[in-house]
C-alpha atoms as a PDB file:
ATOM      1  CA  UNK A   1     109.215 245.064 175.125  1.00  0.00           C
ATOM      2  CA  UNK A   2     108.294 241.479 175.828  1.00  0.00           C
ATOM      3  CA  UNK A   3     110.731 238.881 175.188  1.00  0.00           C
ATOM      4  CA  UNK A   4     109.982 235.392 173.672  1.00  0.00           C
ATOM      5  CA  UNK A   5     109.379 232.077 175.275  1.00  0.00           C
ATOM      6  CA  UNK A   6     111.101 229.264 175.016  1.00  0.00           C
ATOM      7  CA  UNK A   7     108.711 226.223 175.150  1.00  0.00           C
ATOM      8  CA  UNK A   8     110.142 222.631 174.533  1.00  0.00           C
ATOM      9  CA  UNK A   9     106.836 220.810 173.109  1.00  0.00           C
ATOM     10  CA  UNK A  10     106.452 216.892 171.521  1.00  0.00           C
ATOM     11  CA  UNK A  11     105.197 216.431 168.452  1.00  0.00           C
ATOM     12  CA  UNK A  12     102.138 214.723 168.447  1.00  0.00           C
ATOM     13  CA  UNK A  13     102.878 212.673 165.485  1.00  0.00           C
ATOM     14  CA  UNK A  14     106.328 211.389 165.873  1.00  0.00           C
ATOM     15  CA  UNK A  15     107.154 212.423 169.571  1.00  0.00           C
ATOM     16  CA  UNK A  16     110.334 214.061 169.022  1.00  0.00           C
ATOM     17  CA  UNK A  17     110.850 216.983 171.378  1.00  0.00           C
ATOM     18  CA  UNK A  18     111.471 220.181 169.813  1.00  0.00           C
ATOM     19  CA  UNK A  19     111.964 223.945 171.114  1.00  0.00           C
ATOM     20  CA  UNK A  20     110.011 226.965 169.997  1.00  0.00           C
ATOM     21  CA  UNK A  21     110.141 230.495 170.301  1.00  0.00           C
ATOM     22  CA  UNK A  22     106.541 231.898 171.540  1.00  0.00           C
ATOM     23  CA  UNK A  23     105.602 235.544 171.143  1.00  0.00           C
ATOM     24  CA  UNK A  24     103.619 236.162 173.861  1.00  0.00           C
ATOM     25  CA  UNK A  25     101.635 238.711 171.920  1.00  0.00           C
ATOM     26  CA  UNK A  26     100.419 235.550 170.222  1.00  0.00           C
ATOM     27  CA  UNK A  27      98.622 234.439 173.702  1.00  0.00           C
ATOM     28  CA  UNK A  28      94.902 233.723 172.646  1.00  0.00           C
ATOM     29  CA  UNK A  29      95.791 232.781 168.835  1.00  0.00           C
ATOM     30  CA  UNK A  30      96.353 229.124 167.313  1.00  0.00           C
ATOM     31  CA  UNK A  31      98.416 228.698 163.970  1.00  0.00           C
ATOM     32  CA  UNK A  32      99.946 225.344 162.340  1.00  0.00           C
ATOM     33  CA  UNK A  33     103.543 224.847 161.820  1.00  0.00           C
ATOM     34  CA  UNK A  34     105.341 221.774 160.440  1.00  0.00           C
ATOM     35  CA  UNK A  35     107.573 219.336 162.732  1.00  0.00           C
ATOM     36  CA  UNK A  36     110.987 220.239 162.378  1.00  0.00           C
ATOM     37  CA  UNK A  37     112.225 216.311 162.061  1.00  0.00           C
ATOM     38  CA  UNK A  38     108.672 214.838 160.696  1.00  0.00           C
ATOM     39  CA  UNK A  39     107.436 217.755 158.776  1.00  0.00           C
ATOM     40  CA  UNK A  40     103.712 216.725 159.498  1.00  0.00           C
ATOM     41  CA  UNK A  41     101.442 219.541 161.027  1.00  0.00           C
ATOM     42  CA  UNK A  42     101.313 221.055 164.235  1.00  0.00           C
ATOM     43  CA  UNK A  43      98.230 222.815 165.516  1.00  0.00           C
ATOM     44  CA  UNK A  44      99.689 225.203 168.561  1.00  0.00           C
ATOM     45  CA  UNK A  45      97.430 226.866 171.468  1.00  0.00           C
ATOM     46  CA  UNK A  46      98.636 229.767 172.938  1.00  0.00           C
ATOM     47  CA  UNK A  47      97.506 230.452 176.233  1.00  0.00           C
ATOM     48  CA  UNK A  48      98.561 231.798 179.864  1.00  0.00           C
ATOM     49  CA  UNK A  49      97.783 230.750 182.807  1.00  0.00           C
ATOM     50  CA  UNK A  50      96.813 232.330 186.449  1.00  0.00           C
ATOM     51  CA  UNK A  51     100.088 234.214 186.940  1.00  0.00           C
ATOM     52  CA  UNK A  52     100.286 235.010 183.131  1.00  0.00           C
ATOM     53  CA  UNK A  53     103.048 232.672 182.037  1.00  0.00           C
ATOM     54  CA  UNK A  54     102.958 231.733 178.022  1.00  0.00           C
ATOM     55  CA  UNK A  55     101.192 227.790 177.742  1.00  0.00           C
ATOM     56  CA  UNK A  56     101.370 225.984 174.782  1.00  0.00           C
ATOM     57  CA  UNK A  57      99.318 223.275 173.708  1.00  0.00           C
ATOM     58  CA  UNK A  58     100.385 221.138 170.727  1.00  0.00           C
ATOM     59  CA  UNK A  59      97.505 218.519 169.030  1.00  0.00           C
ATOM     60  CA  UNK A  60      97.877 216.614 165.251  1.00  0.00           C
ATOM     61  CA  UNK A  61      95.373 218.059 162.990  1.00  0.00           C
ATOM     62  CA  UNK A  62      92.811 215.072 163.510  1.00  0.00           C
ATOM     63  CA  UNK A  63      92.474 216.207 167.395  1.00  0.00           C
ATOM     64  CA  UNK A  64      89.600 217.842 168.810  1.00  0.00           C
ATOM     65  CA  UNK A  65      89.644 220.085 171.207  1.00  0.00           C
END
């Protein structure tokens, strides 16, 4: 059983730092979830890196990427 990570991320709109629970079973997906404080839309990457620890990237929904 894998456990969750905790990721502290900014949101790209109003820069307030929040902390979210990652499923690393999620690792390769993206999804959109609201800012906690802002409630505009956050576009998350879920990624690992080399040693196969959860990355998260967070982007408004006007970035490309």
């Amino acid at each position: 059983m894998e456990f969750l990570a905790e990721k502290i991320i900014r949101c790209p709109y109003c820069d307030e730092s929040l902390d979210v629970l990652i499923d690393p079973q999620e690792i390769g997906q993206q999804y959109v979830e609201d800012c906690q404080v802002c409630c505009k839309p956050i576009t998350f990457h879920i990624t690992s890196d080399s040693a196969g620890n959860v990355v998260v990237s967070v982007h408004d929904e006007n970035d490309t990427y």
